[in-house]
C-alpha atoms as a PDB file:
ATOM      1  CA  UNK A   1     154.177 152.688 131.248  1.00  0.00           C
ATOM      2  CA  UNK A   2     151.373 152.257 128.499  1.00  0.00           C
ATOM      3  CA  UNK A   3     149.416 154.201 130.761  1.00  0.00           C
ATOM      4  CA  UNK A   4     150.138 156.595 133.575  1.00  0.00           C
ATOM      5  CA  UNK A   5     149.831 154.882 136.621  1.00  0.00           C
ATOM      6  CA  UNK A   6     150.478 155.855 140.486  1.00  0.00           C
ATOM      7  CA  UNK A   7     151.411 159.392 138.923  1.00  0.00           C
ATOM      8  CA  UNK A   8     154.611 156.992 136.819  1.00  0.00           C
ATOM      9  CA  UNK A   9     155.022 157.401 133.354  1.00  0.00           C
ATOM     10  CA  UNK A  10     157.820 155.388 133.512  1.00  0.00           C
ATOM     11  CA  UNK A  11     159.614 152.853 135.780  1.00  0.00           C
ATOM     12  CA  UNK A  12     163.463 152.326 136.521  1.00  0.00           C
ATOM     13  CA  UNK A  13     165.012 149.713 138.079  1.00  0.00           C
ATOM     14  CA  UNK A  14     168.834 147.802 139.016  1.00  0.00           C
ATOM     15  CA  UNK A  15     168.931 144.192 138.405  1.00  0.00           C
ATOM     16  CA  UNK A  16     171.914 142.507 139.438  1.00  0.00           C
ATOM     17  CA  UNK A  17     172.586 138.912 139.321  1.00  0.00           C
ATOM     18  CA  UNK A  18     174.093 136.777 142.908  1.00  0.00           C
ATOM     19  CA  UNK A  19     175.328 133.123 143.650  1.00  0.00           C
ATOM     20  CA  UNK A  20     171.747 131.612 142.833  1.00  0.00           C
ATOM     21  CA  UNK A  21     169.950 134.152 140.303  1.00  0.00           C
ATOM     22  CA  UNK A  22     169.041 137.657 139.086  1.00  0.00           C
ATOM     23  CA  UNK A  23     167.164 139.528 141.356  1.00  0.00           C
ATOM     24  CA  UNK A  24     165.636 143.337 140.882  1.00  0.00           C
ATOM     25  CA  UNK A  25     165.805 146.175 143.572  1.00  0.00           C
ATOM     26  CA  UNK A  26     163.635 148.911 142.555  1.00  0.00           C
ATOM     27  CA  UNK A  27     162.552 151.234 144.936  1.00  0.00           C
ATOM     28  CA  UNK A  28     159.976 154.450 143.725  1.00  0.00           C
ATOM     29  CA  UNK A  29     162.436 157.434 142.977  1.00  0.00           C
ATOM     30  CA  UNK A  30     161.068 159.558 146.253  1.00  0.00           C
ATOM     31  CA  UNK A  31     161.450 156.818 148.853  1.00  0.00           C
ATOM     32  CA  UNK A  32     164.441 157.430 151.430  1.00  0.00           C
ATOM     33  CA  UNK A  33     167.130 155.193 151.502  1.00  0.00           C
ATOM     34  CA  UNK A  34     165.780 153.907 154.473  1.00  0.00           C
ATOM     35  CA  UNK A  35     162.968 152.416 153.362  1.00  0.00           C
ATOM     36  CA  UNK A  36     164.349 151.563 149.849  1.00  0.00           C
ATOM     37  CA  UNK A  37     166.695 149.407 152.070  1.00  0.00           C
ATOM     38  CA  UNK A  38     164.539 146.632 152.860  1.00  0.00           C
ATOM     39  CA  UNK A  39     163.640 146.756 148.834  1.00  0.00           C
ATOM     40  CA  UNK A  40     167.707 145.760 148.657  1.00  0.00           C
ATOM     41  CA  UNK A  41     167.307 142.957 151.445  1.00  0.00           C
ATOM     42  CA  UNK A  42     164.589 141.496 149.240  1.00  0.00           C
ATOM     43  CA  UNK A  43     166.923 141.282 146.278  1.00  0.00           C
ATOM     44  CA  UNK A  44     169.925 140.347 147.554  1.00  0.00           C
ATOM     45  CA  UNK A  45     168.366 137.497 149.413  1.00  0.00           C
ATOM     46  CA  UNK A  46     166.073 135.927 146.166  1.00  0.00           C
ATOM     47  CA  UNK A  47     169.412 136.860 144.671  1.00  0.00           C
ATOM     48  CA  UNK A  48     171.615 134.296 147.048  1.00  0.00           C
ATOM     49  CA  UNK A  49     169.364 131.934 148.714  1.00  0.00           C
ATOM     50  CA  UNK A  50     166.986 129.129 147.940  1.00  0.00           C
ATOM     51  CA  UNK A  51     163.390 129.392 147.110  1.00  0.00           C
ATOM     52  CA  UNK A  52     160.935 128.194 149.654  1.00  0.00           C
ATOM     53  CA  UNK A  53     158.789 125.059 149.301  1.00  0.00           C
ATOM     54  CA  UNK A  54     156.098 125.475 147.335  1.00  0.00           C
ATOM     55  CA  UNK A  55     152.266 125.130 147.863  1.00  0.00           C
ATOM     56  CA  UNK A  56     151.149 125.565 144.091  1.00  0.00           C
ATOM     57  CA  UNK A  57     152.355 125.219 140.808  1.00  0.00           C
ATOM     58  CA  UNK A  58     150.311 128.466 139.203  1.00  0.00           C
ATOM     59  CA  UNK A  59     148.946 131.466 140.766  1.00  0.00           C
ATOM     60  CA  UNK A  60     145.945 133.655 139.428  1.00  0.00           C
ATOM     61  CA  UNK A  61     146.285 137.260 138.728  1.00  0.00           C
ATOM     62  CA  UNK A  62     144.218 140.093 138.798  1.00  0.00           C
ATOM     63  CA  UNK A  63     143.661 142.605 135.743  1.00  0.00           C
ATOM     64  CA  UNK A  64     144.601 146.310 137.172  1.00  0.00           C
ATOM     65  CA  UNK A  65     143.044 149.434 135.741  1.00  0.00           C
ATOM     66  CA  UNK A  66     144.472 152.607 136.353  1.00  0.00           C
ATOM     67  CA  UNK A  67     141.933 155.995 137.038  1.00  0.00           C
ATOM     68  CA  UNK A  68     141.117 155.394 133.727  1.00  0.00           C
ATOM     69  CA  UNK A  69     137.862 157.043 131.917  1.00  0.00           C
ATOM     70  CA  UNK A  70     135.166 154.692 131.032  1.00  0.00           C
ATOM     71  CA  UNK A  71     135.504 154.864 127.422  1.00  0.00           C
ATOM     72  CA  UNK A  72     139.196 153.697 128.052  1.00  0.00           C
ATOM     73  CA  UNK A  73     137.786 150.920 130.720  1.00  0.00           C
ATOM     74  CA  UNK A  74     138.214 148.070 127.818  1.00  0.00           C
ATOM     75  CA  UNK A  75     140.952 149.392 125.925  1.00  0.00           C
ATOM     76  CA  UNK A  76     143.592 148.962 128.725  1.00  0.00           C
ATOM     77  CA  UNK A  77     142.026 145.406 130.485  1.00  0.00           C
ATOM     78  CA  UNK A  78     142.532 144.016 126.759  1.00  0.00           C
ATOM     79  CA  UNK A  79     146.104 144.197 127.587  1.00  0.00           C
ATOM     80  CA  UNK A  80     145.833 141.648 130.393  1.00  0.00           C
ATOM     81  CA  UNK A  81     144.194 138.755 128.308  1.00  0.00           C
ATOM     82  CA  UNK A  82     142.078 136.791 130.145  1.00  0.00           C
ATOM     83  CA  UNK A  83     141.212 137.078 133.701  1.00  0.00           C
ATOM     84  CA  UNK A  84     138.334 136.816 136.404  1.00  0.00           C
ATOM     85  CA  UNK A  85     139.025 140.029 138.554  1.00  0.00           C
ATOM     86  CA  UNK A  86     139.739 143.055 138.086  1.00  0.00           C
ATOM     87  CA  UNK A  87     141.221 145.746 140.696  1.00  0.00           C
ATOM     88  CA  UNK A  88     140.685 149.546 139.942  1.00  0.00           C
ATOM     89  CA  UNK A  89     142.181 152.216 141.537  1.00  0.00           C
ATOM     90  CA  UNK A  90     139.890 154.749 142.785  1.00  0.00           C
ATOM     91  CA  UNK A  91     140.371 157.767 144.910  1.00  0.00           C
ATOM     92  CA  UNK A  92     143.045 159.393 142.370  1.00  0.00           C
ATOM     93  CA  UNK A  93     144.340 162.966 142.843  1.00  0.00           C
ATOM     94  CA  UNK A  94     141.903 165.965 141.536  1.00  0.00           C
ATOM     95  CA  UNK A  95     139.280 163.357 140.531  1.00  0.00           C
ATOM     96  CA  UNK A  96     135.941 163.337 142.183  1.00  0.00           C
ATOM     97  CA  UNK A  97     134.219 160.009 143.613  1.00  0.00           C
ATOM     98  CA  UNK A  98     131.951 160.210 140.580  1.00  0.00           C
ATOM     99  CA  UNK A  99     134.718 159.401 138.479  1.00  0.00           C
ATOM    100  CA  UNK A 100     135.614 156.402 140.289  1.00  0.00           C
ATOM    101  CA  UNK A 101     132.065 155.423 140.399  1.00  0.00           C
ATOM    102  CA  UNK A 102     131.444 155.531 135.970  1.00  0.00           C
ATOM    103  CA  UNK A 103     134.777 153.687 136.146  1.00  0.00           C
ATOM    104  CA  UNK A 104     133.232 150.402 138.290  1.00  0.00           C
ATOM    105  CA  UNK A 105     130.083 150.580 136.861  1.00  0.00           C
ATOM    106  CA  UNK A 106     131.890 150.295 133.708  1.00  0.00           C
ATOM    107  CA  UNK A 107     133.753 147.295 134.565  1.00  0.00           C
ATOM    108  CA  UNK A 108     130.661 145.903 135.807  1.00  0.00           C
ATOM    109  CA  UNK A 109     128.618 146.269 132.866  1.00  0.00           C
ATOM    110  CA  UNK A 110     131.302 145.170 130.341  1.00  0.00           C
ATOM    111  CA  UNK A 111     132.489 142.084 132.338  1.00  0.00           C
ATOM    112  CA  UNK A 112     129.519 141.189 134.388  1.00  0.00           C
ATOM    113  CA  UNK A 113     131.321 137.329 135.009  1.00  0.00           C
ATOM    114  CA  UNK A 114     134.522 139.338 136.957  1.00  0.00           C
ATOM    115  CA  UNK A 115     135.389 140.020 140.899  1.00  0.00           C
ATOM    116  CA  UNK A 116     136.275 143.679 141.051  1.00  0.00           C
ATOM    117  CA  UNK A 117     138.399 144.944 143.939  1.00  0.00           C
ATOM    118  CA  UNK A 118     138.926 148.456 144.748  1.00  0.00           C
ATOM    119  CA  UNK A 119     142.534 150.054 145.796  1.00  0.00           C
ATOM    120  CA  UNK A 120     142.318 153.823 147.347  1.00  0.00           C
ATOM    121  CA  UNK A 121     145.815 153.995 148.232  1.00  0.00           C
ATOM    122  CA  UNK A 122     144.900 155.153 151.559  1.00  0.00           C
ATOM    123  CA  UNK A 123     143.446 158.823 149.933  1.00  0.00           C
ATOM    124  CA  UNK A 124     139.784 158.397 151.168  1.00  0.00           C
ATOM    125  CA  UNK A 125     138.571 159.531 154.430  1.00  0.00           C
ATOM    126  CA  UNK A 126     136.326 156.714 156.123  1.00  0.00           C
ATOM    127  CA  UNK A 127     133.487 158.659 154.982  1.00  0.00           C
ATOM    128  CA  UNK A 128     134.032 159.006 151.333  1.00  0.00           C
ATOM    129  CA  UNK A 129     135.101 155.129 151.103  1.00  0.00           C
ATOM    130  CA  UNK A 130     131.380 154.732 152.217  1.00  0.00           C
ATOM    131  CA  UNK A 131     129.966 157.349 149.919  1.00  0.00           C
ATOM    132  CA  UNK A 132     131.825 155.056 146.809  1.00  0.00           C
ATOM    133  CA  UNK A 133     130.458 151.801 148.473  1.00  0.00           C
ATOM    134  CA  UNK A 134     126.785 152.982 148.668  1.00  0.00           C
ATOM    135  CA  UNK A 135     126.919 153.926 145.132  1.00  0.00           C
ATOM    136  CA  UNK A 136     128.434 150.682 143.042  1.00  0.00           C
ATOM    137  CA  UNK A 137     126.997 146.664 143.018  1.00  0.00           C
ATOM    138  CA  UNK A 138     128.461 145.267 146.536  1.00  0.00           C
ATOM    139  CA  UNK A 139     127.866 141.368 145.726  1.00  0.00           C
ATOM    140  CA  UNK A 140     131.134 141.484 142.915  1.00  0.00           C
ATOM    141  CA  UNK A 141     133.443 143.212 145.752  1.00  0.00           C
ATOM    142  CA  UNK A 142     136.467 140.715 146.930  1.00  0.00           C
ATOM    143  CA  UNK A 143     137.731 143.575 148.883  1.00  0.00           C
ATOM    144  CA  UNK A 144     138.362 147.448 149.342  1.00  0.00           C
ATOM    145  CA  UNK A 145     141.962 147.568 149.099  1.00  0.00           C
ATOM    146  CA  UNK A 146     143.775 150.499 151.961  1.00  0.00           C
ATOM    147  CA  UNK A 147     140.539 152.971 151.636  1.00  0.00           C
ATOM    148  CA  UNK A 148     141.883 155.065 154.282  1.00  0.00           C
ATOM    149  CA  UNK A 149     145.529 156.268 155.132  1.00  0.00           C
ATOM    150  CA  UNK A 150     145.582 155.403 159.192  1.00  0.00           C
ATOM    151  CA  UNK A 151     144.812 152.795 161.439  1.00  0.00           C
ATOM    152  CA  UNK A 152     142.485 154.421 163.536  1.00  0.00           C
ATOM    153  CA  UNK A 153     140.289 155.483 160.292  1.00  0.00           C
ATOM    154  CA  UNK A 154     140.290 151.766 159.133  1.00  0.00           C
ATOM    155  CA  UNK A 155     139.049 150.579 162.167  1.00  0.00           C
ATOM    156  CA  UNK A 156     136.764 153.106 162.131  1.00  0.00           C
ATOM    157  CA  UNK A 157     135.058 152.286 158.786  1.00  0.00           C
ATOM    158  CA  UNK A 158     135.247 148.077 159.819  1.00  0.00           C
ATOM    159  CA  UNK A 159     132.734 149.227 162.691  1.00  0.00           C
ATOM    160  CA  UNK A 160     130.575 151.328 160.128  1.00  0.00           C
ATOM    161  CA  UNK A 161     130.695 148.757 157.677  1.00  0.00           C
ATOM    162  CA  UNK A 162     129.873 145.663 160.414  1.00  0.00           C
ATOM    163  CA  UNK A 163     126.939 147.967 161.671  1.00  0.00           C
ATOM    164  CA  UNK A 164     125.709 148.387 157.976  1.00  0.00           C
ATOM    165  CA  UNK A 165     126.073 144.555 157.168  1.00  0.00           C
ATOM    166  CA  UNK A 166     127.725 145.681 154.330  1.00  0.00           C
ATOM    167  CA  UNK A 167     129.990 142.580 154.300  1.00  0.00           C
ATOM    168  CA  UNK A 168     132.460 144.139 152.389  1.00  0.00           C
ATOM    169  CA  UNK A 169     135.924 143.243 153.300  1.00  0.00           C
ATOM    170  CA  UNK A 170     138.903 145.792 154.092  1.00  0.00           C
ATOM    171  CA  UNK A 171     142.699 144.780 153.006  1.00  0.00           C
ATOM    172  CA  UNK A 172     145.663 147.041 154.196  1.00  0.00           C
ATOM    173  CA  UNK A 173     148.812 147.697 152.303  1.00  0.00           C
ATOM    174  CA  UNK A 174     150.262 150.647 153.118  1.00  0.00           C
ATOM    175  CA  UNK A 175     149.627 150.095 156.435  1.00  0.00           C
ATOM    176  CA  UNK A 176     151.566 146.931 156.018  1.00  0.00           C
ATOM    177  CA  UNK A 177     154.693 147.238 154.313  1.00  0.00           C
ATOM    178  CA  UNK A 178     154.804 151.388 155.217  1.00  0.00           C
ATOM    179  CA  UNK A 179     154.489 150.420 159.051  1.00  0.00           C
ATOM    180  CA  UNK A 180     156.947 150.281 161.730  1.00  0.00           C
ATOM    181  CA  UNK A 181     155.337 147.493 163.382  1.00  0.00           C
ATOM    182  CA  UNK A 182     153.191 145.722 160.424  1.00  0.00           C
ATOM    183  CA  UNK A 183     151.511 143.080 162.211  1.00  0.00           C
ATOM    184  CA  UNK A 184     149.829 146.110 164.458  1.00  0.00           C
ATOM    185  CA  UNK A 185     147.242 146.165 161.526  1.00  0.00           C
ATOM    186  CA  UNK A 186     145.923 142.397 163.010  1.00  0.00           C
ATOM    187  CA  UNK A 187     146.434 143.748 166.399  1.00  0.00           C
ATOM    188  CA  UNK A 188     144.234 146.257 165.829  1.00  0.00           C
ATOM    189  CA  UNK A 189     141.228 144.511 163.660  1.00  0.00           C
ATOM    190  CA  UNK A 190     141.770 147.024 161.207  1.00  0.00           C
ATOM    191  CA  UNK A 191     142.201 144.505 157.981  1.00  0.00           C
ATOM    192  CA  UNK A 192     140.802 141.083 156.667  1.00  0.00           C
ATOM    193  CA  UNK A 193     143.478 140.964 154.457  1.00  0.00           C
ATOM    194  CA  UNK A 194     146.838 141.812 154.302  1.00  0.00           C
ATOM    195  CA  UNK A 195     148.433 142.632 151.200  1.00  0.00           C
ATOM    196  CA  UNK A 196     152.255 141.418 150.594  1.00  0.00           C
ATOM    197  CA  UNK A 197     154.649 142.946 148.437  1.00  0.00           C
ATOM    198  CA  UNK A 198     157.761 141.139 148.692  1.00  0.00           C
ATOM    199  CA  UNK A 199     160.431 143.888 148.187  1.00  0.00           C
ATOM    200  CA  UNK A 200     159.123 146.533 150.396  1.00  0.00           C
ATOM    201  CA  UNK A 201     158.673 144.158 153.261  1.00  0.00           C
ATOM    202  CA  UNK A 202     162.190 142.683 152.886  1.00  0.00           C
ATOM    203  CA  UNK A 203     161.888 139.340 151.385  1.00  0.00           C
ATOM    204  CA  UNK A 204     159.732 136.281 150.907  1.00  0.00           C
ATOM    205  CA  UNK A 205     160.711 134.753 154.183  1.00  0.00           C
ATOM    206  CA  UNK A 206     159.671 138.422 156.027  1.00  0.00           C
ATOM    207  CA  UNK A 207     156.854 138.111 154.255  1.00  0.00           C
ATOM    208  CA  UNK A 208     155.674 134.407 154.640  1.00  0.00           C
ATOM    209  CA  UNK A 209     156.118 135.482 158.556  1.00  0.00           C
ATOM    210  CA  UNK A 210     154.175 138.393 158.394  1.00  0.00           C
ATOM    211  CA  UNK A 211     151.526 136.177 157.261  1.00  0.00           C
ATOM    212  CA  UNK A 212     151.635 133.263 159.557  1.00  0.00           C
ATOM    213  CA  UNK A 213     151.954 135.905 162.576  1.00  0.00           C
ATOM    214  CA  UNK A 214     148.700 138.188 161.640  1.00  0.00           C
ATOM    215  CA  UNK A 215     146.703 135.006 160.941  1.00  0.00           C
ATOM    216  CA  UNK A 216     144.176 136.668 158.281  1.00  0.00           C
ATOM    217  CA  UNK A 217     144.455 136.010 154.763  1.00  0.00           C
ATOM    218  CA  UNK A 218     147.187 137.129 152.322  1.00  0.00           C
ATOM    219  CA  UNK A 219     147.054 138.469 148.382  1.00  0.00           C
ATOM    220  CA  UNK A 220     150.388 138.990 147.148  1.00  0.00           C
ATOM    221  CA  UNK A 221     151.316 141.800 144.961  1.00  0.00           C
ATOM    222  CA  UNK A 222     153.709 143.667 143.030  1.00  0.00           C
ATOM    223  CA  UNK A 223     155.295 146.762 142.877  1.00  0.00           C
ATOM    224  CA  UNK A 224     155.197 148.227 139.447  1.00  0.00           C
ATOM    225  CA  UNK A 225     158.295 145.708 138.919  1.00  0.00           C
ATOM    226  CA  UNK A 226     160.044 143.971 135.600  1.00  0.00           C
ATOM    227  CA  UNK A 227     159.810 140.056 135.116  1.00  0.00           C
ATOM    228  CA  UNK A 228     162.864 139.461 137.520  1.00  0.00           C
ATOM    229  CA  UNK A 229     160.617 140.909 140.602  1.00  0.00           C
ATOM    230  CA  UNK A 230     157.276 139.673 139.254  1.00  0.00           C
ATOM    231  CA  UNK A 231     159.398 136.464 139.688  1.00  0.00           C
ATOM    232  CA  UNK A 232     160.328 136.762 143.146  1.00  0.00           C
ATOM    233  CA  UNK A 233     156.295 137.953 143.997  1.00  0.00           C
ATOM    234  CA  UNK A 234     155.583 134.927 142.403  1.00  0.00           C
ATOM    235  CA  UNK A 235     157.173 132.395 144.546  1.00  0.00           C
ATOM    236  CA  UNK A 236     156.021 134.392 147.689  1.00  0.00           C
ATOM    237  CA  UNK A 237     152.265 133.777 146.238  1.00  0.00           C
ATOM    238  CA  UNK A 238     153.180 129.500 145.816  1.00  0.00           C
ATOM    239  CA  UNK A 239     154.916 129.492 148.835  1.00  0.00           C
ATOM    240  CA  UNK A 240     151.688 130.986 151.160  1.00  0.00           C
ATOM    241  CA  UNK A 241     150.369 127.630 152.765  1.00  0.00           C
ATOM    242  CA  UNK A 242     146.940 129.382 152.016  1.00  0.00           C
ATOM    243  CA  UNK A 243     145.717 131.624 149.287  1.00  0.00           C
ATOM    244  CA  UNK A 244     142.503 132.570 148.537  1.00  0.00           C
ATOM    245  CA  UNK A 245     141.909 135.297 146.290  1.00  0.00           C
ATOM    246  CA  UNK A 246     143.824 136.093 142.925  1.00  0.00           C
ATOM    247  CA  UNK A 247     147.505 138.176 143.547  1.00  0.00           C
ATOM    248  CA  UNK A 248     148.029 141.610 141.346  1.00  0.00           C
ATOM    249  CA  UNK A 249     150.809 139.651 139.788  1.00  0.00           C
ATOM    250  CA  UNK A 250     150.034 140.710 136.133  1.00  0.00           C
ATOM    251  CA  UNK A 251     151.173 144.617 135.950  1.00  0.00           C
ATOM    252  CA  UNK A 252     153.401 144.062 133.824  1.00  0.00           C
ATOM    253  CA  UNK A 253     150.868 144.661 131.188  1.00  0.00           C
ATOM    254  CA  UNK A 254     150.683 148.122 132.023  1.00  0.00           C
ATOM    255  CA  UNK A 255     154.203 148.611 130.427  1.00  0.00           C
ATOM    256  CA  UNK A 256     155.172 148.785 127.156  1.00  0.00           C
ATOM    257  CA  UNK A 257     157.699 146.213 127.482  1.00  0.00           C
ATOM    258  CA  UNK A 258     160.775 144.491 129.776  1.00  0.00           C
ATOM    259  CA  UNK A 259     164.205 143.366 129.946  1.00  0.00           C
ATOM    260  CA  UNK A 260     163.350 139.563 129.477  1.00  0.00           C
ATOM    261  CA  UNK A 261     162.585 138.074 125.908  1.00  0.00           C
ATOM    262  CA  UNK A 262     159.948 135.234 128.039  1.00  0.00           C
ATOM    263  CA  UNK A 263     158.333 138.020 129.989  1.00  0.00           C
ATOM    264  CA  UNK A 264     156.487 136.691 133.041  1.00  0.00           C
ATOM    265  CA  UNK A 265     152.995 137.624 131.795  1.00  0.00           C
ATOM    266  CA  UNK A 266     149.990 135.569 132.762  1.00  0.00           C
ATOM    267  CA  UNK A 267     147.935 132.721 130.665  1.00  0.00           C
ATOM    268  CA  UNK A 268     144.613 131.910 130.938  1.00  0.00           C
ATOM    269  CA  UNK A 269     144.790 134.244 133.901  1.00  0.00           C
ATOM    270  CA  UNK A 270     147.358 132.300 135.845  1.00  0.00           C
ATOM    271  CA  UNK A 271     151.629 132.191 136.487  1.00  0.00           C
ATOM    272  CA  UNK A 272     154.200 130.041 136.951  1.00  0.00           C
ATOM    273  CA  UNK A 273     156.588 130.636 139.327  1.00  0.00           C
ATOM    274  CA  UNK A 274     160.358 130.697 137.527  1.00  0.00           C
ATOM    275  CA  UNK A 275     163.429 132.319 137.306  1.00  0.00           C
ATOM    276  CA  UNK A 276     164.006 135.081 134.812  1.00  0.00           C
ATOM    277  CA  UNK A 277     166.963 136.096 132.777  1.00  0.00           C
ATOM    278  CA  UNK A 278     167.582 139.423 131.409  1.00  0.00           C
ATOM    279  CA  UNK A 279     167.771 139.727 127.497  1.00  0.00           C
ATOM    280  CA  UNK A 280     170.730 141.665 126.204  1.00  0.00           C
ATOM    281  CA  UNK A 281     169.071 143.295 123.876  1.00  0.00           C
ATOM    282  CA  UNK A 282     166.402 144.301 125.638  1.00  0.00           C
ATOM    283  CA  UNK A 283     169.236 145.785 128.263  1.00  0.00           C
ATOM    284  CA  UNK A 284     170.673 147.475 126.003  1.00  0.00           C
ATOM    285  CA  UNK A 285     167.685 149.137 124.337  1.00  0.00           C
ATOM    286  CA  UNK A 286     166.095 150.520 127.764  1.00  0.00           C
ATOM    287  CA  UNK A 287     169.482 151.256 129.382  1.00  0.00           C
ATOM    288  CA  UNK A 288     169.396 154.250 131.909  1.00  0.00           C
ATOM    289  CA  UNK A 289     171.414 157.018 130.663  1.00  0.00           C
ATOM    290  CA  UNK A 290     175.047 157.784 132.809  1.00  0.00           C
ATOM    291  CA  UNK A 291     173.455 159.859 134.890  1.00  0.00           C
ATOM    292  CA  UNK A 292     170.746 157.757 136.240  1.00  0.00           C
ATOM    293  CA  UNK A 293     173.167 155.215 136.139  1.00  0.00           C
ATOM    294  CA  UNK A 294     175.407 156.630 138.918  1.00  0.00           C
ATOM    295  CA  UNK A 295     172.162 158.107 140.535  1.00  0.00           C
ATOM    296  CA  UNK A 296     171.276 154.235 140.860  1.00  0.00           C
ATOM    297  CA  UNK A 297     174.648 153.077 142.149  1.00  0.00           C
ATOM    298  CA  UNK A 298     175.297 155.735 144.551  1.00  0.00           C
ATOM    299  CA  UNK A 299     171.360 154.752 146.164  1.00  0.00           C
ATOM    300  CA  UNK A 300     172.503 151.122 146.490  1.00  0.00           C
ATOM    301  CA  UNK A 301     175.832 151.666 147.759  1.00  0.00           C
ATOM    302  CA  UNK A 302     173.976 153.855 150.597  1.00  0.00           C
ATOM    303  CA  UNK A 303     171.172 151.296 151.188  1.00  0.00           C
ATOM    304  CA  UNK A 304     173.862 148.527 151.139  1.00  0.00           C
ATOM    305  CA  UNK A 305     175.738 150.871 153.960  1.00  0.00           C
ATOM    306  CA  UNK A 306     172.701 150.921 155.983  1.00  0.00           C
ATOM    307  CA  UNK A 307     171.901 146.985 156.158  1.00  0.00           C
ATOM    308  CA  UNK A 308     175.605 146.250 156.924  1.00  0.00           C
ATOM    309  CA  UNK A 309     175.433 149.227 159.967  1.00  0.00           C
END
């Protein structure tokens, strides 16, 4: 990682190739094999099925800044080219809201012609996420991205914002693809938007009915991954029948490199949905060491155990 992001420094992941093409299951390092088992159904059906039909030929992309400092506000969204929003993740461990404050007000000054949208990561209560909103310009908000951690608290802070007129809109993630039951978050009114990311919930076609079933609008978006599962995000986006806002397709400009010599990295702010192919030199050069190696192996055998059972 260029720069330090959800507490990673760096980012590992197994790419394997099936009948159809190379697919990438890379659960975080602290999930249990539970969970990092629907990350394996993802892969291993992109890896052996066919792609859906497709609703666009391009998808825009957010810019993503980590809980930067202002003065490094520019430095890191130079990274991601051009673009027209920008998400920024607030609410970051042993920072204060004042901090998250400078860091939109930065963005705001220094790209006054970008959407900014806000991720939390669930680490506000409903009244801090207010506290942050009454404090930064409201008219260039797409949306407040998981502000709280439960349902009950998002629901909560809808009401509060309704009864403000605030018209700010609240998207859950967590409470999505970390949810027994994710379409309980439409049940509930506790989201406008839902956010998809394809290999926690299991695959595009999961995730394409996960959309059509809560009936609000969906941003698709990645999870820290290489080129091989921006790829698979990437059809999920041009395979929504509707999308509406820009996806947080484009993190792979927070890393220093990946295993692909065409990298799927945006232009003019956009992707195309394609199939990616390791390089071998690039496998070579960022190959795990034999240890993390049969750390890897022994996790999918498990998670492989646990889809079959």
């Amino acid at each position: 990682m260029l720069t330090k992001f959800r507490g990673l420094s760096h980012r590992e992941a197994l790419i394997f190739k099936g009948s159809k093409r190379w697919a990438e299951f890379s659960p975080f390092i602290e999930y249990s094999d539970q969970e990092a088992s629907n990350w394996l159904a993802a892969a291993i059906s992109f890896a052996n099925q066919d792609l859906p039909p497709l609703h666009r030929t391009s998808v825009g992309v957010n810019a993503t800044l980590p809980a930067v400092t202002p003065d490094q506000v520019t430095a890191v969204l130079a990274k991601f080219g051009e673009f027209s929003t920008v998400k920024i993740k607030v609410a970051e461990t042993g920072q204060p809201i004042s901090a998250d404050v400078l860091r939109v007000l930065e963005v705001a000054k220094s790209y006054p012609d970008c959407r900014i949208r806000l991720d939390a990561n669930g680490n506000f209560t409903p009244e801090q996420a207010l506290e942050l909103l009454a404090k930064i310009p409201l008219d260039r908000l797409d949306y407040f991205e998981q502000p709280c951690a439960t349902l009950d608290e998002l629901v909560e802070l809808r009401k509060t914002i309704a009864h403000l007129k605030l018209g700010v809109l609240i998207a859950a993630d967590e409470s999505i693809r970390k949810a027994e039951d994710p379409l309980e978050v439409a049940r509930r009114n506790a989201a406008d938007i839902v956010m998809l990311k394809v290999q926690p919930l299991g695959g595009i076609e999961r995730c394409l009915e996960i959309a059509k079933q809560t009936g609000i609008p969906a941003v698709v978006s990645s999870a820290l991954e290489t080129s091989i599962g921006l790829a698979q995000g990437a059809y999920l986006a041009a395979a929504l029948p509707e999308l509406e806002f820009d996806c947080g397709l484009g993190t792979l400009s927070l890393m220093e490199s990946d295993i692909s010599a065409e990298p799927l990295t945006p232009k003019a702010g956009r992707i195309t949905p394609r199939e990616v192919s390791p390089d071998q030199n690039l496998l070579e050069k960022y190959q795990a060491s034999p240890e993390r190696t049969r750390w890897w192996l022994e996790r999918l055998e498990r998670c492989f155990a646990l889809l079959e059972a």
